[in-house]
N, C-alpha and C. Protein backbone atom coordinates (compact mmCIF):
# COMPACT_ATOMS: atom_id res chain seq x y z
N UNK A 1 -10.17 13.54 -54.84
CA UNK A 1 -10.72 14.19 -53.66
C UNK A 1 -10.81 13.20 -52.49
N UNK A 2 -10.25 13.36 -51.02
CA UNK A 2 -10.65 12.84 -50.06
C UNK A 2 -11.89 12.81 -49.88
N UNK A 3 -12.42 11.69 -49.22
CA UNK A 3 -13.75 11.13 -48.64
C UNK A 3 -13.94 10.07 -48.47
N UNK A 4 -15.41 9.61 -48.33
CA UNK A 4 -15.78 8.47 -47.60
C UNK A 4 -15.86 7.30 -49.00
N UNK A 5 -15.50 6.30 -49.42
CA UNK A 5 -15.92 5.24 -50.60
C UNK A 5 -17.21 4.72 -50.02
N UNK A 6 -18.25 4.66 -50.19
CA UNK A 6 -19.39 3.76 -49.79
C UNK A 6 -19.41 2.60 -50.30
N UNK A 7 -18.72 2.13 -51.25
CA UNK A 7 -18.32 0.95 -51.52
C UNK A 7 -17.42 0.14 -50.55
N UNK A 8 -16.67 0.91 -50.19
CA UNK A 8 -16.29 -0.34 -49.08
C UNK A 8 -16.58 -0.46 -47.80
N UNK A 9 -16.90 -1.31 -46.95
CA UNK A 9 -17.22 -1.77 -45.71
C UNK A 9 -16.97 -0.90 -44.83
N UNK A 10 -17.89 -0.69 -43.34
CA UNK A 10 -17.27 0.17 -42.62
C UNK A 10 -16.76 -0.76 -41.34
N UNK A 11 -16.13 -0.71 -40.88
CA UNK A 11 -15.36 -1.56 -40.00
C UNK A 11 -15.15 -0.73 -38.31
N UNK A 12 -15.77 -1.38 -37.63
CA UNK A 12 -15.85 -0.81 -36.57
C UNK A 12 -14.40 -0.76 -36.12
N UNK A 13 -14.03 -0.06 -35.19
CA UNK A 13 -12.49 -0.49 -33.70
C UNK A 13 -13.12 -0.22 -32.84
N UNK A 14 -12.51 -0.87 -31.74
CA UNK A 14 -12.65 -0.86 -30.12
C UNK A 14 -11.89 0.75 -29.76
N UNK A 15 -12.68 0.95 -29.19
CA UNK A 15 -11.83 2.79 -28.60
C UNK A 15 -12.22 3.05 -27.12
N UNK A 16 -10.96 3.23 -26.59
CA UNK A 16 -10.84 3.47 -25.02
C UNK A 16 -10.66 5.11 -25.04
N UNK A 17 -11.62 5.08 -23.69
CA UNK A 17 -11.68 6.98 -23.81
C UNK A 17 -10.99 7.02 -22.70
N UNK A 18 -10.15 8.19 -22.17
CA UNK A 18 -9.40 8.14 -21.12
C UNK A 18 -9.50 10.12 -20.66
N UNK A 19 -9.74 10.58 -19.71
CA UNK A 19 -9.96 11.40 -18.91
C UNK A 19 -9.11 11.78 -18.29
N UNK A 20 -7.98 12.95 -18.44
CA UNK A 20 -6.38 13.30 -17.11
C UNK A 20 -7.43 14.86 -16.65
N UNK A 21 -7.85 14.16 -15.67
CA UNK A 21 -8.24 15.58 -14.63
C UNK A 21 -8.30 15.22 -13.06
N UNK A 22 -7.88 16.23 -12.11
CA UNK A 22 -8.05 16.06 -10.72
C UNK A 22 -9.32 16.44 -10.23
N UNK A 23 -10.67 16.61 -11.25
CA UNK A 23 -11.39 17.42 -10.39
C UNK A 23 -12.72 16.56 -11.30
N UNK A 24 -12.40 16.39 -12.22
CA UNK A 24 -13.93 15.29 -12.97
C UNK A 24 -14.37 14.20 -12.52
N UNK A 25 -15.69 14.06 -12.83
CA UNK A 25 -16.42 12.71 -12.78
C UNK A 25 -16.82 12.52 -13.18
N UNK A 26 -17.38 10.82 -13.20
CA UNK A 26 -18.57 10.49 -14.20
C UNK A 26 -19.39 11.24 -14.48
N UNK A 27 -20.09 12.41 -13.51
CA UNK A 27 -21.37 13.29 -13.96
C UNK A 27 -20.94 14.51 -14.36
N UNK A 28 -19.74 14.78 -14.45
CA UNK A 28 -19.25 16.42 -14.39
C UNK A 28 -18.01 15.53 -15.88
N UNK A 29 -18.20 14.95 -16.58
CA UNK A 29 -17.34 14.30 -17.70
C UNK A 29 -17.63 15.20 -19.22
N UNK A 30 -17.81 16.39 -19.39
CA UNK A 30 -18.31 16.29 -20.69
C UNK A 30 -17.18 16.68 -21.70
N UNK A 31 -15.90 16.14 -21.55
CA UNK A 31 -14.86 15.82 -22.58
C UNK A 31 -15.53 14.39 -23.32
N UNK A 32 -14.89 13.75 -22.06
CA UNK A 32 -15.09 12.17 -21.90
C UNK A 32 -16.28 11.76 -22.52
N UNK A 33 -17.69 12.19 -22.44
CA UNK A 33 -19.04 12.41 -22.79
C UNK A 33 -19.20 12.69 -24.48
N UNK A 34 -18.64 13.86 -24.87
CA UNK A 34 -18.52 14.65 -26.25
C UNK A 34 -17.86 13.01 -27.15
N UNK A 35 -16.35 12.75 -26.50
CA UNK A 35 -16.04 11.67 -27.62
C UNK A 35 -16.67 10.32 -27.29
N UNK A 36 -17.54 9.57 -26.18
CA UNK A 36 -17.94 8.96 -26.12
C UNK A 36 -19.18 8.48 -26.95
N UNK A 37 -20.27 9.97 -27.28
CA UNK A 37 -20.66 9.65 -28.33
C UNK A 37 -20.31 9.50 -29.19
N UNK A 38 -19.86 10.34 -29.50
CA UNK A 38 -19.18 10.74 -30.75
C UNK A 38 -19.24 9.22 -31.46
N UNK A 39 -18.20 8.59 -30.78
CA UNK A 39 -17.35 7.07 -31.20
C UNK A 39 -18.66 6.43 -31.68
N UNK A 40 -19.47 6.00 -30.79
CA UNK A 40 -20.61 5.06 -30.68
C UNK A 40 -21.35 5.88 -31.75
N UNK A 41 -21.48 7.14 -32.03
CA UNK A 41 -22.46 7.27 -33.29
C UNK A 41 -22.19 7.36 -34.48
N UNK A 42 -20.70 6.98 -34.20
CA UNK A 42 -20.10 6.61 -35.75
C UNK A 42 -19.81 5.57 -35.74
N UNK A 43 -20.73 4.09 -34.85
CA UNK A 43 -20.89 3.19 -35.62
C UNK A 43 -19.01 2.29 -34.48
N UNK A 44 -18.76 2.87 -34.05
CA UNK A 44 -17.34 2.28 -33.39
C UNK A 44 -17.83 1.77 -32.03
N UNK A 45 -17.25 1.08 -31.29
CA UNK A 45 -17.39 0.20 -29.87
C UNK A 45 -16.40 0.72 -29.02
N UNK A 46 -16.90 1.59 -28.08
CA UNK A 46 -16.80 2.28 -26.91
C UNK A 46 -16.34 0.97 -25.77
N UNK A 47 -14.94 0.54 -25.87
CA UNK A 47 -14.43 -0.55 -25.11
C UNK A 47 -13.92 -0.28 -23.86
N UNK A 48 -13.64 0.99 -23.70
CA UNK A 48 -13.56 0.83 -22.03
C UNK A 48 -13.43 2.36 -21.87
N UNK A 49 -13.74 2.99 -20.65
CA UNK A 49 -13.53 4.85 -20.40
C UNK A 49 -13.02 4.93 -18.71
N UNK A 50 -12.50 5.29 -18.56
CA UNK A 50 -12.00 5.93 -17.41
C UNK A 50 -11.39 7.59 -17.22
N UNK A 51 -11.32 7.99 -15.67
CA UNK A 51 -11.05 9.04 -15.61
C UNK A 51 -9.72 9.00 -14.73
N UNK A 52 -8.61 9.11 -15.13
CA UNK A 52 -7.35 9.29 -14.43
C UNK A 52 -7.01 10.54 -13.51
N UNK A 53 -6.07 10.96 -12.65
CA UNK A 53 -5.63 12.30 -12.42
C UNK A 53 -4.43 12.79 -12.97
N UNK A 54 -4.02 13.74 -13.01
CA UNK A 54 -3.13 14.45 -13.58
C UNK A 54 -1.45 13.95 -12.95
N UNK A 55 -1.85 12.47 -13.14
CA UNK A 55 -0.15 11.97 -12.40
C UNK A 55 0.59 10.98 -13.60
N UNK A 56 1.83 11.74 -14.26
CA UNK A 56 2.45 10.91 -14.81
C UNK A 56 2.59 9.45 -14.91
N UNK A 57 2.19 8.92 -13.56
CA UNK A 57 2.40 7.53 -13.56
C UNK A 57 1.16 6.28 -13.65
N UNK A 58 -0.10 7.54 -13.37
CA UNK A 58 -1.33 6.80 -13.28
C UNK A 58 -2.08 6.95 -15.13
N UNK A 59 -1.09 7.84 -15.21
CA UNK A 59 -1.39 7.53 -16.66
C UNK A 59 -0.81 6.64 -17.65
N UNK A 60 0.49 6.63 -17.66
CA UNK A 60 1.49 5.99 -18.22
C UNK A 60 0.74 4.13 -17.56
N UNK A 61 0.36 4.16 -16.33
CA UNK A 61 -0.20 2.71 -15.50
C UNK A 61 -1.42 2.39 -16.75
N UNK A 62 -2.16 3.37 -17.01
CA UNK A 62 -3.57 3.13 -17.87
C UNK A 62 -3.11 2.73 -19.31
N UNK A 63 -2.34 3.29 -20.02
CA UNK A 63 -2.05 3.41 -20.99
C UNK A 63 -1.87 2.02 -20.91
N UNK A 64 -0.21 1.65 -20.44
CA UNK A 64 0.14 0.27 -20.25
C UNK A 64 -0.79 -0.34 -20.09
N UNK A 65 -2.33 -0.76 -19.17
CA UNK A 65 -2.98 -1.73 -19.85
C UNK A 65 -3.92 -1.56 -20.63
N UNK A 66 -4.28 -0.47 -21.30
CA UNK A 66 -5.08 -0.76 -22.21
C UNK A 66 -4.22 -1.06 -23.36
N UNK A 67 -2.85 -0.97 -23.92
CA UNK A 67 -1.94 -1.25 -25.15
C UNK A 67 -2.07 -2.67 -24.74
N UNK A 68 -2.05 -3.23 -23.69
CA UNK A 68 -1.73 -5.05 -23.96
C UNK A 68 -3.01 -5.67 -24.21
N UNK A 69 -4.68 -4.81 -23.83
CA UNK A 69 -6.09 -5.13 -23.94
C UNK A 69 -5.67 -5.56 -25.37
N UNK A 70 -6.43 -6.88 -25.94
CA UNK A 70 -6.31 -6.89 -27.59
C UNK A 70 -7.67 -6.66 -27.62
N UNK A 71 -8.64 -6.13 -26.95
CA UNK A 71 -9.76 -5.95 -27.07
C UNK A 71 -9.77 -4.45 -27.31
N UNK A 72 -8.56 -3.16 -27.11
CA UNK A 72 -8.70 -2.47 -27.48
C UNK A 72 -7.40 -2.19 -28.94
N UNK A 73 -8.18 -1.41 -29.73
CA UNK A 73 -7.46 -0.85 -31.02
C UNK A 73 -6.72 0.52 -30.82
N UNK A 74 -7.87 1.65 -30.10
CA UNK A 74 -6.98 3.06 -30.02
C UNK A 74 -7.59 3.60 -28.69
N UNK A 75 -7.01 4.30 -28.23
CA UNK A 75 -6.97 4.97 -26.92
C UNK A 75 -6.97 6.33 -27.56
N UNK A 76 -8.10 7.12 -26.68
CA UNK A 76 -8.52 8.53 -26.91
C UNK A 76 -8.24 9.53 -25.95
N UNK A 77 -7.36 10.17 -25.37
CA UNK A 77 -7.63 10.82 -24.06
C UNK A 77 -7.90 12.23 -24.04
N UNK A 78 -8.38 12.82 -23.08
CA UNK A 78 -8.70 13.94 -23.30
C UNK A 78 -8.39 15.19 -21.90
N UNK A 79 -7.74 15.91 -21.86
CA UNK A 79 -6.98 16.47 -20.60
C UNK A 79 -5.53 16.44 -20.78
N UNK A 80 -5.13 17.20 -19.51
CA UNK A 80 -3.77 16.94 -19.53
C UNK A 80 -2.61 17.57 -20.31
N UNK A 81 -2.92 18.39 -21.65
CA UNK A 81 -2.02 18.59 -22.21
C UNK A 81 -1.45 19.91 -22.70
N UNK A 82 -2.40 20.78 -21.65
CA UNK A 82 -1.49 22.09 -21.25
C UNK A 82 -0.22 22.75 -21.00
N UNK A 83 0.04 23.43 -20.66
CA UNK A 83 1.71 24.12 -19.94
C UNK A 83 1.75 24.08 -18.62
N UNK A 84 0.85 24.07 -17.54
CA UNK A 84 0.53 24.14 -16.14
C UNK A 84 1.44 22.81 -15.69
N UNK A 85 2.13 22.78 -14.47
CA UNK A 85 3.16 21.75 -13.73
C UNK A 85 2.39 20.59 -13.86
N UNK A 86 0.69 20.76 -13.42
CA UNK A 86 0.11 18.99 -14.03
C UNK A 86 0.03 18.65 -15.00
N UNK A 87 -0.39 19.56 -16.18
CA UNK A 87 -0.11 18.80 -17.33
C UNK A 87 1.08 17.80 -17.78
N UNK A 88 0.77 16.92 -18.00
CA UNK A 88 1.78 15.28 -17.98
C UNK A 88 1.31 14.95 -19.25
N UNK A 89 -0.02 14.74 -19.34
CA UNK A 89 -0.28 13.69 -20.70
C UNK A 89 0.39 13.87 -21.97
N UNK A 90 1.12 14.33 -22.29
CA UNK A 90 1.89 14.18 -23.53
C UNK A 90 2.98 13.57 -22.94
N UNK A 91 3.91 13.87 -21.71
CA UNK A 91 5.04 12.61 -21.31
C UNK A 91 4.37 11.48 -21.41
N UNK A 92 3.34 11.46 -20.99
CA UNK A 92 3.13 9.80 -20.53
C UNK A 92 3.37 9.04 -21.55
N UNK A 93 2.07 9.88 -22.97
CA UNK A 93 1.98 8.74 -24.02
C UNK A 93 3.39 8.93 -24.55
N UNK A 94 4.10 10.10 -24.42
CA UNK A 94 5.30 10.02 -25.29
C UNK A 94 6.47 9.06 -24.78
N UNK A 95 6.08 8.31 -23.17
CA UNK A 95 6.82 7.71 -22.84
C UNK A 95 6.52 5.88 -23.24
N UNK A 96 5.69 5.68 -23.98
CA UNK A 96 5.19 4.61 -24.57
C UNK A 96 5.30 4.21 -25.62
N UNK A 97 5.24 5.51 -26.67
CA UNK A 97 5.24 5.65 -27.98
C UNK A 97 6.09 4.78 -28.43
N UNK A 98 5.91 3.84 -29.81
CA UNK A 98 7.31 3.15 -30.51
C UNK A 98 7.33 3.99 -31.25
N UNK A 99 6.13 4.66 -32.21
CA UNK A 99 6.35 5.70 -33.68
C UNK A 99 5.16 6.83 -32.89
N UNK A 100 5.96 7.63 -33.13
CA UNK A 100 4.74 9.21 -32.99
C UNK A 100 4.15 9.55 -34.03
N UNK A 101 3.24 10.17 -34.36
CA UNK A 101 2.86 10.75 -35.39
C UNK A 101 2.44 11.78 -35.50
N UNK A 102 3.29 12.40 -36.03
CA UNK A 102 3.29 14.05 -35.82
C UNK A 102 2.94 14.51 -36.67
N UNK A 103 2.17 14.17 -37.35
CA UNK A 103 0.84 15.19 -38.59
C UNK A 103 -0.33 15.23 -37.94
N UNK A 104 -0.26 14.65 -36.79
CA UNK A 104 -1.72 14.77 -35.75
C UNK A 104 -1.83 15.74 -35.25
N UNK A 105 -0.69 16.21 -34.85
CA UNK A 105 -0.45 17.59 -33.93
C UNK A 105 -0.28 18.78 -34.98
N UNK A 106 -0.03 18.55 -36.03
CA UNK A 106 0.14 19.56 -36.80
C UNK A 106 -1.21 20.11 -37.37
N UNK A 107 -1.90 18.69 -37.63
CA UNK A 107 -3.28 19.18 -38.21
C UNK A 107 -4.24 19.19 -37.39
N UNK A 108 -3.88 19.01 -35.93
CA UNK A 108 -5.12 19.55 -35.23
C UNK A 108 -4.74 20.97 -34.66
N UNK A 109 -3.58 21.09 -34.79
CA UNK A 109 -3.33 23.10 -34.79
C UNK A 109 -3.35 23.77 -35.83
N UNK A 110 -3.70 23.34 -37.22
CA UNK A 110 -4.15 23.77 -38.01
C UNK A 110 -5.91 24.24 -37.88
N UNK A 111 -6.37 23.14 -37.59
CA UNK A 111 -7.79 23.25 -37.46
C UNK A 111 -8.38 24.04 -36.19
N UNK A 112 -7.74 23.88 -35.00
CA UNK A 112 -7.95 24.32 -33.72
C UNK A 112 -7.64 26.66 -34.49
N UNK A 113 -6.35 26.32 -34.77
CA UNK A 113 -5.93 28.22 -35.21
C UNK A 113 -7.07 28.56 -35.97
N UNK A 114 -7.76 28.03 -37.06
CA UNK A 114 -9.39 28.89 -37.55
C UNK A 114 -10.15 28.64 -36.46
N UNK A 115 -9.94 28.45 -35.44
CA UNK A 115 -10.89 28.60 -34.55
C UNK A 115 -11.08 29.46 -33.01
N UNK A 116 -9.59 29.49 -32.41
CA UNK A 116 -9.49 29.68 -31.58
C UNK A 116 -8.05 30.92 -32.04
N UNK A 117 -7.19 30.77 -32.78
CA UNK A 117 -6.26 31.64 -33.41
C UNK A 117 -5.15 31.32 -32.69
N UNK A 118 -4.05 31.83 -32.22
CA UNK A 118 -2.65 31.63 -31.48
C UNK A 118 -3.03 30.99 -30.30
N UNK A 119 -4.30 31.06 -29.70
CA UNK A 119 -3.94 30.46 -28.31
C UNK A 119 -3.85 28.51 -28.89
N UNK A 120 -4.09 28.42 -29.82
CA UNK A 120 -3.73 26.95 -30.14
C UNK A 120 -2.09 26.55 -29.76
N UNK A 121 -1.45 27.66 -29.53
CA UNK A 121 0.11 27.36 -29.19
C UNK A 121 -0.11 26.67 -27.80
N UNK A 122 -1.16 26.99 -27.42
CA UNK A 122 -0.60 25.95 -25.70
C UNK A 122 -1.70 24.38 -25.82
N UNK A 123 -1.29 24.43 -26.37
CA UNK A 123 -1.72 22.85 -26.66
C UNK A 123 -1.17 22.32 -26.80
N UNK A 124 -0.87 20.49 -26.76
CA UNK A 124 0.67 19.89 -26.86
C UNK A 124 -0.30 18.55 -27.36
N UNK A 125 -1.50 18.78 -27.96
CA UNK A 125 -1.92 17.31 -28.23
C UNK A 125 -0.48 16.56 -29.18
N UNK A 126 -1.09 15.29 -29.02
CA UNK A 126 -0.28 14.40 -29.70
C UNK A 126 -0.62 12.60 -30.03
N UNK A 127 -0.29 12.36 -30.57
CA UNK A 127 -0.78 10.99 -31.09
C UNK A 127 0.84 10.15 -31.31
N UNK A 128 0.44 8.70 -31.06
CA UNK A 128 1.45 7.78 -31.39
C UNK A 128 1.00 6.12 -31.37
N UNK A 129 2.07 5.51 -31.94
CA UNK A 129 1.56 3.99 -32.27
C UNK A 129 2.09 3.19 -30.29
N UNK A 130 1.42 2.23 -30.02
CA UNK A 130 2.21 1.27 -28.84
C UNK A 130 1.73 0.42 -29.12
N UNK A 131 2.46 -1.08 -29.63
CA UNK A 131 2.13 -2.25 -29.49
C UNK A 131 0.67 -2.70 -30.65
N UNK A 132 0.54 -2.21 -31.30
CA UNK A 132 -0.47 -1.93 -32.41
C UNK A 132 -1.85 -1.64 -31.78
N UNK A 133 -1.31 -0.68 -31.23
CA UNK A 133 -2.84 0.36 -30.87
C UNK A 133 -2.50 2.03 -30.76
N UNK A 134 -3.53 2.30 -31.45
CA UNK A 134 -2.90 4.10 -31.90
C UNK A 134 -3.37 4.66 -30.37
N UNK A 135 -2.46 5.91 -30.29
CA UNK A 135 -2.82 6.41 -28.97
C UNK A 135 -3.00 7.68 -29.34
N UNK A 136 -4.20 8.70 -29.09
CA UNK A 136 -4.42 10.20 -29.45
C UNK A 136 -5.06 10.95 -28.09
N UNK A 137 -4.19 11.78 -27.72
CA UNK A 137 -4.40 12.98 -26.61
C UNK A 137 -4.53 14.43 -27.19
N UNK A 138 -5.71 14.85 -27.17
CA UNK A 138 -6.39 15.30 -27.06
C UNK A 138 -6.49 16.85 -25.56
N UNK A 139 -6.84 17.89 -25.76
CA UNK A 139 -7.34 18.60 -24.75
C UNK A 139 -8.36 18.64 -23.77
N UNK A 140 -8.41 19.03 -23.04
CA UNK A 140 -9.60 18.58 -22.46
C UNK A 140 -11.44 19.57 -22.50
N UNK A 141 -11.06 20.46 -23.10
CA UNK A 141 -12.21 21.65 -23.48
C UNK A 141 -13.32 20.30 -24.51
N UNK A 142 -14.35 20.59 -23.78
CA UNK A 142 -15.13 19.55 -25.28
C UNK A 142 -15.31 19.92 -26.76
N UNK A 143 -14.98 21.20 -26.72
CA UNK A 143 -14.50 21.91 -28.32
C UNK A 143 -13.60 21.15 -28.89
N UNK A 144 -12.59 21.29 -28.56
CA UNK A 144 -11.24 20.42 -28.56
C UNK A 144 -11.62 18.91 -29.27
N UNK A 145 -12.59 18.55 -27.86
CA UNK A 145 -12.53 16.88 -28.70
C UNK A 145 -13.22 17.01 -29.98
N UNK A 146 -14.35 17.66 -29.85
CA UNK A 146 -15.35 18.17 -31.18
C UNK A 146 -14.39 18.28 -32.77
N UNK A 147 -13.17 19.36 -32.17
CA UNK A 147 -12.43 19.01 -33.78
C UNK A 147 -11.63 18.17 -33.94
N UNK A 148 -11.18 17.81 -33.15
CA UNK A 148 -10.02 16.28 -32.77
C UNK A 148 -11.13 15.43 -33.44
N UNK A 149 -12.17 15.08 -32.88
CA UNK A 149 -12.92 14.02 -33.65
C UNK A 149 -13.69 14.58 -34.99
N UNK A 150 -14.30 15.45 -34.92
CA UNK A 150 -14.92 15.88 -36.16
C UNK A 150 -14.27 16.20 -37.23
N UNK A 151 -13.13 16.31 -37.06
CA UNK A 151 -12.01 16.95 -38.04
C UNK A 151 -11.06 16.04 -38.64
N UNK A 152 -10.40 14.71 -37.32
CA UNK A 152 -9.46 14.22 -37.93
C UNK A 152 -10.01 12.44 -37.92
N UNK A 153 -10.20 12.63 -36.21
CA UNK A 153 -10.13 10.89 -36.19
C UNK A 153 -11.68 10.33 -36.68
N UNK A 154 -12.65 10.95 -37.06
CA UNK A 154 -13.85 10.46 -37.79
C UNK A 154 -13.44 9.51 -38.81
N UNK A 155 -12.12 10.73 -39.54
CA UNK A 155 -12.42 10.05 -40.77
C UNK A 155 -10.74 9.37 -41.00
N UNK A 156 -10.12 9.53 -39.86
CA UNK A 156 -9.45 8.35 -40.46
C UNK A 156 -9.03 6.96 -39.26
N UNK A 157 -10.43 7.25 -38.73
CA UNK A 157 -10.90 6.32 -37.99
C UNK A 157 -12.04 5.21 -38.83
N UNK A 158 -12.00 5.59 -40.28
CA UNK A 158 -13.19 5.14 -40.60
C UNK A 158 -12.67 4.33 -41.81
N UNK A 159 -12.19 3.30 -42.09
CA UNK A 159 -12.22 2.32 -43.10
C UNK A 159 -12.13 2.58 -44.39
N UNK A 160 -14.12 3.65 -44.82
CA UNK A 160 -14.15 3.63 -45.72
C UNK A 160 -13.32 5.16 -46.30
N UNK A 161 -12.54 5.98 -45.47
CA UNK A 161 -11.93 6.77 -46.06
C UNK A 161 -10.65 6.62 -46.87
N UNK A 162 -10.73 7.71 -47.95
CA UNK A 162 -10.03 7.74 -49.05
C UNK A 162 -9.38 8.84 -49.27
N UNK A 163 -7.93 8.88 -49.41
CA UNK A 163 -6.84 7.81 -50.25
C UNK A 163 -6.76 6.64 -49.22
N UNK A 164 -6.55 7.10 -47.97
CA UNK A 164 -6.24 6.35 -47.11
C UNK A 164 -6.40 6.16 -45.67
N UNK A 165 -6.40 5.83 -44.62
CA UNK A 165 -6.91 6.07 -43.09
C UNK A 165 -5.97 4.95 -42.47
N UNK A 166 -6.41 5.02 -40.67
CA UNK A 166 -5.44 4.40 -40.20
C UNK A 166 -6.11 3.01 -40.29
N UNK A 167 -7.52 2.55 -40.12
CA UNK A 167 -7.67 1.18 -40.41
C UNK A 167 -7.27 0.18 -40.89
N UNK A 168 -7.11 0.77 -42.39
CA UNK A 168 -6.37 -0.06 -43.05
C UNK A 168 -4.99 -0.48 -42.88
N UNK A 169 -4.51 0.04 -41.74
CA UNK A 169 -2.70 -0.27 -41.78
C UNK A 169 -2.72 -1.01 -40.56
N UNK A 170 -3.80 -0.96 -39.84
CA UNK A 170 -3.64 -1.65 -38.88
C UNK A 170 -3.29 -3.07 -38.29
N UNK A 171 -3.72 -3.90 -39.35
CA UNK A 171 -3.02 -5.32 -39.24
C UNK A 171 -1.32 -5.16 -39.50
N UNK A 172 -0.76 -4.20 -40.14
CA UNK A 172 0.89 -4.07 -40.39
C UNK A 172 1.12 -3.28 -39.45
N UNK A 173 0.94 -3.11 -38.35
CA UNK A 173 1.48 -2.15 -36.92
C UNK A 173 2.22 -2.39 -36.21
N UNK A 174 2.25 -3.72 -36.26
CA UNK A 174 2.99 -5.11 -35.81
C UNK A 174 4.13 -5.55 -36.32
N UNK A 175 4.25 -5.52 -37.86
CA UNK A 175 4.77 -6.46 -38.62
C UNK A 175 6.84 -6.21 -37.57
N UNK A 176 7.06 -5.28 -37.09
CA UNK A 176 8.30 -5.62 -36.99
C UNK A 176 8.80 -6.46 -35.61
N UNK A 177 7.47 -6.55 -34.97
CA UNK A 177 7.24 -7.94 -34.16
C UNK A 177 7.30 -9.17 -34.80
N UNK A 178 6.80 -9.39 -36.17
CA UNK A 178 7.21 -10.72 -36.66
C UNK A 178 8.15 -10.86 -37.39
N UNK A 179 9.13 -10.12 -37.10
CA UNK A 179 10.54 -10.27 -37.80
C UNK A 179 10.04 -9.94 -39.47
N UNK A 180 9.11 -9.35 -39.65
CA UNK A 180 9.04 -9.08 -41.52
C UNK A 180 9.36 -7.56 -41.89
């Protein structure tokens, strides 16, 4: 059975929250807000948050430095990934990506359809590796982040999950940077 081992250690990551909207702010944030706790009350370090606009390039600009931050591990974003002409955030990260990972998107439209039913088709979340830091986009409804985090990246954001999670692979994210 999947779950948590309490036997082994829980190991914090650094997590950057990132915001694609033309119309939010710090006080009007409650995507940004929803996974911000979220992170911090599961024990993780809330390393940097910003709110971007809906421009291919100011995102793809963010992305690029938070992947070279070694102070950050994964980037969270939330917005952006609609059908509407602004929606961008899936080019951006997909324009970064070295490996995608596309059981992210599968199983958060799994989880999103018991909830919301077909309209989960206009969603385009997506997740991928850059430079050994995972990148996950997210919708921007705070529901959205609610099962995005409650559902997927809790727990394999979390060390002690079992069979397996992304923590643990994280020192080999790299490895074809060191020629191994």
């Amino acid at each position: 059975m999947p779950g948590i081992d309490e036997n082994r250690p829980f190991i914090p990551v650094r997590i950057a929250v990132m915001t694609v909207s033309d119309t939010r702010t710090p006080d009007t944030d409650r995507s940004g807000d929803t996974l911000a706790q979220r992170i911090e009350g599961a024990g993780h370090i809330l390393a940097a948050r910003a709110i971007v606009t809906d421009d291919f390039h100011q995102i793809h600009r963010q992305l690029l430095r938070w992947i070279s931050d070694p102070e950050i591990d994964v980037v969270i974003s939330t917005g952006g990934t609609g059908l509407t002409g602004r929606d961008v955030t899936p080019e951006a990260f997909k324009s970064v990506y070295e490996k995608e990972i596309e059981g992210f998107a599968a199983v958060f439209h799994a989880i999103s359809y018991g909830k919301i039913g077909v309209s989960t088709i206009q969603s385009r979340a997506t997740a991928g590796i850059a430079h050994g830091t995972y990148l996950f986009a997210l919708p921007g409804s705070p529901g959205a982040c609610k099962d995005g985090w409650d559902e997927i990246l809790r727990f394999q954001l979390d060390y002690r999950f079992q069979p397996c999670n992304f923590v643990e692979i994280m020192p080999r994210l790299e490895e074809h940077r060191r020629g191994q």
